[in-house]
C-alpha atoms as a PDB file:
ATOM      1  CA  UNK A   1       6.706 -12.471 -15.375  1.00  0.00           C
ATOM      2  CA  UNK A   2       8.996  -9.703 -16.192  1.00  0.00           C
ATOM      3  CA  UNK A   3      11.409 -10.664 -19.593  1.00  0.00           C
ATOM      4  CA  UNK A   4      14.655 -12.064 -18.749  1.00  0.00           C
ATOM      5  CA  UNK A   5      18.230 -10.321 -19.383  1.00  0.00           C
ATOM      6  CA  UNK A   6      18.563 -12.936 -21.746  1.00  0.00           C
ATOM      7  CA  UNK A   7      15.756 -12.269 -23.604  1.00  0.00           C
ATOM      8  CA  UNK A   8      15.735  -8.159 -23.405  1.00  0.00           C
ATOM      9  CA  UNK A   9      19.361  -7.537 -21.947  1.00  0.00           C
ATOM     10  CA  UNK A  10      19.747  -5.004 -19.229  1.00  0.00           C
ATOM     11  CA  UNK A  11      16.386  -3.318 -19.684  1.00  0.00           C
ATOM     12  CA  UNK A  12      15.267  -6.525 -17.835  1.00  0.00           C
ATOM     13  CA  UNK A  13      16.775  -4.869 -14.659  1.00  0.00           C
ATOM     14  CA  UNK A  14      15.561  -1.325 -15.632  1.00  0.00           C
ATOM     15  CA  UNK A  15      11.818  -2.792 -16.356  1.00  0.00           C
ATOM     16  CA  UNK A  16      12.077  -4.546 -12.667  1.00  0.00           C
ATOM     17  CA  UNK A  17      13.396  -1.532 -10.603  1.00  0.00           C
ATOM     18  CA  UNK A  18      10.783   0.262 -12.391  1.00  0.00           C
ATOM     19  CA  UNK A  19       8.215  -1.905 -11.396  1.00  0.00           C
ATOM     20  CA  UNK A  20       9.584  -1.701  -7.517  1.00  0.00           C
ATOM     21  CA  UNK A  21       9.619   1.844  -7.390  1.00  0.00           C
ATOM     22  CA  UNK A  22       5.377   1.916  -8.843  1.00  0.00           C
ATOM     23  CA  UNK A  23       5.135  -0.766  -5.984  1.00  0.00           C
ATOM     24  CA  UNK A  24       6.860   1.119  -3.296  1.00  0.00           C
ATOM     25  CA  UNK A  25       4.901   4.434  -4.141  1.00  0.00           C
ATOM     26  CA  UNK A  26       2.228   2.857  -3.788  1.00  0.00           C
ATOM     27  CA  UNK A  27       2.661   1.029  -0.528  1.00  0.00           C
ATOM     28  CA  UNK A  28       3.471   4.423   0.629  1.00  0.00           C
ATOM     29  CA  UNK A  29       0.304   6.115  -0.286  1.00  0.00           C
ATOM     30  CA  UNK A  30      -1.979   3.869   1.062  1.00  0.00           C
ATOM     31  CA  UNK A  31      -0.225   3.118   4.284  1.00  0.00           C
ATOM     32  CA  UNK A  32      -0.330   6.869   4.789  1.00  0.00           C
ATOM     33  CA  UNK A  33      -4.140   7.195   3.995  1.00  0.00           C
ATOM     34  CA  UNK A  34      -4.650   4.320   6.135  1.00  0.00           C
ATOM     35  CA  UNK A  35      -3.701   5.981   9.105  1.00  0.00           C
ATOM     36  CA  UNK A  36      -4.769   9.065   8.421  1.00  0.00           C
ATOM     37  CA  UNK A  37      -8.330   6.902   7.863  1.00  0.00           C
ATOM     38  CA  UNK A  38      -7.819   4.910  11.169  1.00  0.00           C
ATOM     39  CA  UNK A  39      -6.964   8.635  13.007  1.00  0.00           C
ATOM     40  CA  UNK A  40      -9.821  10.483  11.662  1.00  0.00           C
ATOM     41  CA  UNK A  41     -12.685   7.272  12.557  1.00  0.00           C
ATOM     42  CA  UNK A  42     -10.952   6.370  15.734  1.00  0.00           C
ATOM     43  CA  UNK A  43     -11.996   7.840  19.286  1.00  0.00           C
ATOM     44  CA  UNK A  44      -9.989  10.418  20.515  1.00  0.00           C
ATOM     45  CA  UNK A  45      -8.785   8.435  23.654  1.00  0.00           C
ATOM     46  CA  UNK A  46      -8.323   5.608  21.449  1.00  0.00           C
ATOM     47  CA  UNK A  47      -6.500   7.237  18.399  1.00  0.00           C
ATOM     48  CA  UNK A  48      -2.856   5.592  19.376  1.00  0.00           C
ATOM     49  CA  UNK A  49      -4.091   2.206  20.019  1.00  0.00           C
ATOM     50  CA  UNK A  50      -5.949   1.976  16.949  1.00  0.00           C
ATOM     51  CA  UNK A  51      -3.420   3.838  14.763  1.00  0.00           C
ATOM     52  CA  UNK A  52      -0.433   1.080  16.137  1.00  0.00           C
ATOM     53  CA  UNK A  53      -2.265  -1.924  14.688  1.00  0.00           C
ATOM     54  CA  UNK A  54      -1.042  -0.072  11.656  1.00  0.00           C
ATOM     55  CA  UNK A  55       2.368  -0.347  12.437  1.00  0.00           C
ATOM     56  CA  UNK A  56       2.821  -3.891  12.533  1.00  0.00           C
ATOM     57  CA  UNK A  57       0.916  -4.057   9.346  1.00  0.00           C
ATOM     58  CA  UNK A  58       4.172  -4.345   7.081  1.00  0.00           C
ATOM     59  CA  UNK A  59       6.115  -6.470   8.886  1.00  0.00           C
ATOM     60  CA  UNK A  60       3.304  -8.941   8.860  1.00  0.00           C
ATOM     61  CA  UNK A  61       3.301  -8.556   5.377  1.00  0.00           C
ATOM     62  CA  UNK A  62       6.606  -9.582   5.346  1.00  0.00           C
ATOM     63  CA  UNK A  63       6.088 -12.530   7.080  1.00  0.00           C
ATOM     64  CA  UNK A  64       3.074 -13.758   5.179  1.00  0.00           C
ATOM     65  CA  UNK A  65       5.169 -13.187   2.046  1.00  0.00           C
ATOM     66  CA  UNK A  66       7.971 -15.611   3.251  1.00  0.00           C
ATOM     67  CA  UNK A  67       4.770 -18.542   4.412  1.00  0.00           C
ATOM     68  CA  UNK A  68       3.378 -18.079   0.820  1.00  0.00           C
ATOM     69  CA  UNK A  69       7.079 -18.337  -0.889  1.00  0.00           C
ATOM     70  CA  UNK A  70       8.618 -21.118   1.275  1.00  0.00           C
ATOM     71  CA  UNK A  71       4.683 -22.796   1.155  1.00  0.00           C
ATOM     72  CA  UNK A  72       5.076 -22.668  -2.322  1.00  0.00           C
ATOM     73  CA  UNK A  73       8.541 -23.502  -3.289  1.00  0.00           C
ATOM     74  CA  UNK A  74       8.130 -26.772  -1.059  1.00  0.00           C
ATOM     75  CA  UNK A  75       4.827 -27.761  -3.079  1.00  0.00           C
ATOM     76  CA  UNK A  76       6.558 -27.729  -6.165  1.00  0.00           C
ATOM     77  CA  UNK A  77       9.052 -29.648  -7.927  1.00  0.00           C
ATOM     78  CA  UNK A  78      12.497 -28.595  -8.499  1.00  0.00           C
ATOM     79  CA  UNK A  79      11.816 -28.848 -12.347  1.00  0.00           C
ATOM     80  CA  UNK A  80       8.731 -26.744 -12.558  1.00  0.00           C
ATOM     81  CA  UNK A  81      10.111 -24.217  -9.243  1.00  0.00           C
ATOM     82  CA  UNK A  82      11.789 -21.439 -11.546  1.00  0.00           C
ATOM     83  CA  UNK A  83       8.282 -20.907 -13.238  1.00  0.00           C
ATOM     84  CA  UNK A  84       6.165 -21.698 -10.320  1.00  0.00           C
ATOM     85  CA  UNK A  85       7.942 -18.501  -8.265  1.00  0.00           C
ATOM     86  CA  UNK A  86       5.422 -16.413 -10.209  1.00  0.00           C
ATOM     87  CA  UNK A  87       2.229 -18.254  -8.697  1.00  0.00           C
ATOM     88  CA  UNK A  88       2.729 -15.979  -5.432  1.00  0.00           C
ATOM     89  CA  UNK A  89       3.122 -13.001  -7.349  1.00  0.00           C
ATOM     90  CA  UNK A  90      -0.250 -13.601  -9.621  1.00  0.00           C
ATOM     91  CA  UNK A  91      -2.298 -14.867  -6.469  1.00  0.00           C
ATOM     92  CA  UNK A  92      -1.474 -11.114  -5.289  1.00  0.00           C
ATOM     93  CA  UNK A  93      -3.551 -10.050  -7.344  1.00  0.00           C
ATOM     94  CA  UNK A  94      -6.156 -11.576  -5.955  1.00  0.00           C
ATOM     95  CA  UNK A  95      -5.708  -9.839  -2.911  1.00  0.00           C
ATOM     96  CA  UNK A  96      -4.959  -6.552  -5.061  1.00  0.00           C
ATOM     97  CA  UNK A  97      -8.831  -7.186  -5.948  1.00  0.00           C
ATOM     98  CA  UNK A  98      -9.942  -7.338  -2.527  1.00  0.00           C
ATOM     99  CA  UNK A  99      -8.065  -4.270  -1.600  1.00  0.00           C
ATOM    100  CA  UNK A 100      -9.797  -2.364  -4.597  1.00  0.00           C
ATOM    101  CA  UNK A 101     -13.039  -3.467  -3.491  1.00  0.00           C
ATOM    102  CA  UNK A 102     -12.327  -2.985   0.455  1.00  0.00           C
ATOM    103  CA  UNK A 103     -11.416   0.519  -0.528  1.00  0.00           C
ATOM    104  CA  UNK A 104     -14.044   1.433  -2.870  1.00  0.00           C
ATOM    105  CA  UNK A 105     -16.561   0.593   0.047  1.00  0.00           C
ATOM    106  CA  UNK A 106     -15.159   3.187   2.160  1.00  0.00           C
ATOM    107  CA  UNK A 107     -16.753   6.632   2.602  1.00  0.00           C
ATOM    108  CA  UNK A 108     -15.355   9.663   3.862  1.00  0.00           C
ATOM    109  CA  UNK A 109     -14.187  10.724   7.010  1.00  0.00           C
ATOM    110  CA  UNK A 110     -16.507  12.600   9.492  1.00  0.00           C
ATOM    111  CA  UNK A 111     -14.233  14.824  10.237  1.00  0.00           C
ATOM    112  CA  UNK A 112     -13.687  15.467   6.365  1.00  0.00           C
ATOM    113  CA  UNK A 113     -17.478  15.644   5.530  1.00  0.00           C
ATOM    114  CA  UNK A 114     -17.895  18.015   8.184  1.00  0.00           C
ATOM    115  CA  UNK A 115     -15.152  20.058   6.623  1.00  0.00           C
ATOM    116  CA  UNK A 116     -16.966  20.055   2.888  1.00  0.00           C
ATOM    117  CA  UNK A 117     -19.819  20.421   4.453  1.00  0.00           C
ATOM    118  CA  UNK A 118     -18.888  23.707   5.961  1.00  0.00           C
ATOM    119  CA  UNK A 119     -17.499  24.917   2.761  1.00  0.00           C
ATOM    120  CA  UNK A 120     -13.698  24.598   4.010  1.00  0.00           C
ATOM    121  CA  UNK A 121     -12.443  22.068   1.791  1.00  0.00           C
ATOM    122  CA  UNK A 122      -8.854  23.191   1.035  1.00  0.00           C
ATOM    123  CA  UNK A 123      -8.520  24.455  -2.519  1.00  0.00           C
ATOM    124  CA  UNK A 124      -4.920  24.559  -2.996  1.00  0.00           C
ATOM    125  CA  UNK A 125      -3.588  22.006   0.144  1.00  0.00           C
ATOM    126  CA  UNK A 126       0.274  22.488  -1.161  1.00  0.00           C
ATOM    127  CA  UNK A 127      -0.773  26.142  -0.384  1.00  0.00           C
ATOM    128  CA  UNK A 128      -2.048  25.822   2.263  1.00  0.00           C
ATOM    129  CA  UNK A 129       0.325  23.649   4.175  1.00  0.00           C
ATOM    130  CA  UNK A 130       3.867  25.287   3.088  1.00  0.00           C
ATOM    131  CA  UNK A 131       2.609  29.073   2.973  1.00  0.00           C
ATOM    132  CA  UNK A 132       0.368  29.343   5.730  1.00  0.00           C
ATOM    133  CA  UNK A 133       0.332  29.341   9.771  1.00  0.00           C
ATOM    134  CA  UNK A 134      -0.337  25.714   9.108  1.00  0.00           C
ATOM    135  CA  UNK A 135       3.664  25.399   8.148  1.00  0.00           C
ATOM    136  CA  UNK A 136       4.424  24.418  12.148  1.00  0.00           C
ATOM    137  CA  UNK A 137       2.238  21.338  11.956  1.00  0.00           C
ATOM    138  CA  UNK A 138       4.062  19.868   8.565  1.00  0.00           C
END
């Protein structure tokens, strides 16, 4: 989907690292706020065990990946298999959709509404994390 290097030269490559690094940022911020999200719902005795599951969550994305990609590349012709590569990629997005509607279903934590609803919501977290007592926990 991205241009080739034949068709825009080497801002082909710069255009697809670019588009890696938006991907990997990503990945990063919601695998963090998903376990921050498991910690805060889980029980307190259960808080490892339910915060794990999250662990094996990328390597099974992994692995899905490969079943989609191999799955696809042996449905398709050899002709057609250089533009078929992108069908993966575009049903992702499909997925993308569910995520954005999975997450927009979610409400805030209990410990977090308890927090706001005490008036303690952090006004400056940066702050509050790096110039604070609460510098030994970071």
């Amino acid at each position: 989907m991205v241009p080739s290097y034949a068709q825009i030269g080497a801002a082909a490559g710069i255009v697809l690292l670019l588009l890696r690094l938006v991907q990997g940022l990503c990945l990063g911020g919601e695998y963090g706020g998903a376990i921050t999200y498991v910690a805060e719902h889980a029980p307190d005795e259960k808080r490892g065990y339910y915060t794990g599951w999250l662990q094996t969550s990328p390597t099974l994305g992994i692995v899905v990946s490969m079943v989609v990609i191999i799955g696809t590349r042996q449905l398709l012709e050899r002709s057609v298999q250089r533009v078929g590569m992108a069908d993966p990629f575009l049903l992702s997005l499909l997925m993308v959709a569910i995520a954005i509607y999975i997450r927009l279903q979610l409400q805030e934590t209990p410990i977090f509404q308890a927090i706001k609803a005490g008036g303690r919501p952090a006004t400056n977290p940066w702050r509050e994390a790096f110039w604070s007592q609460n510098v030994k926990y970071v």
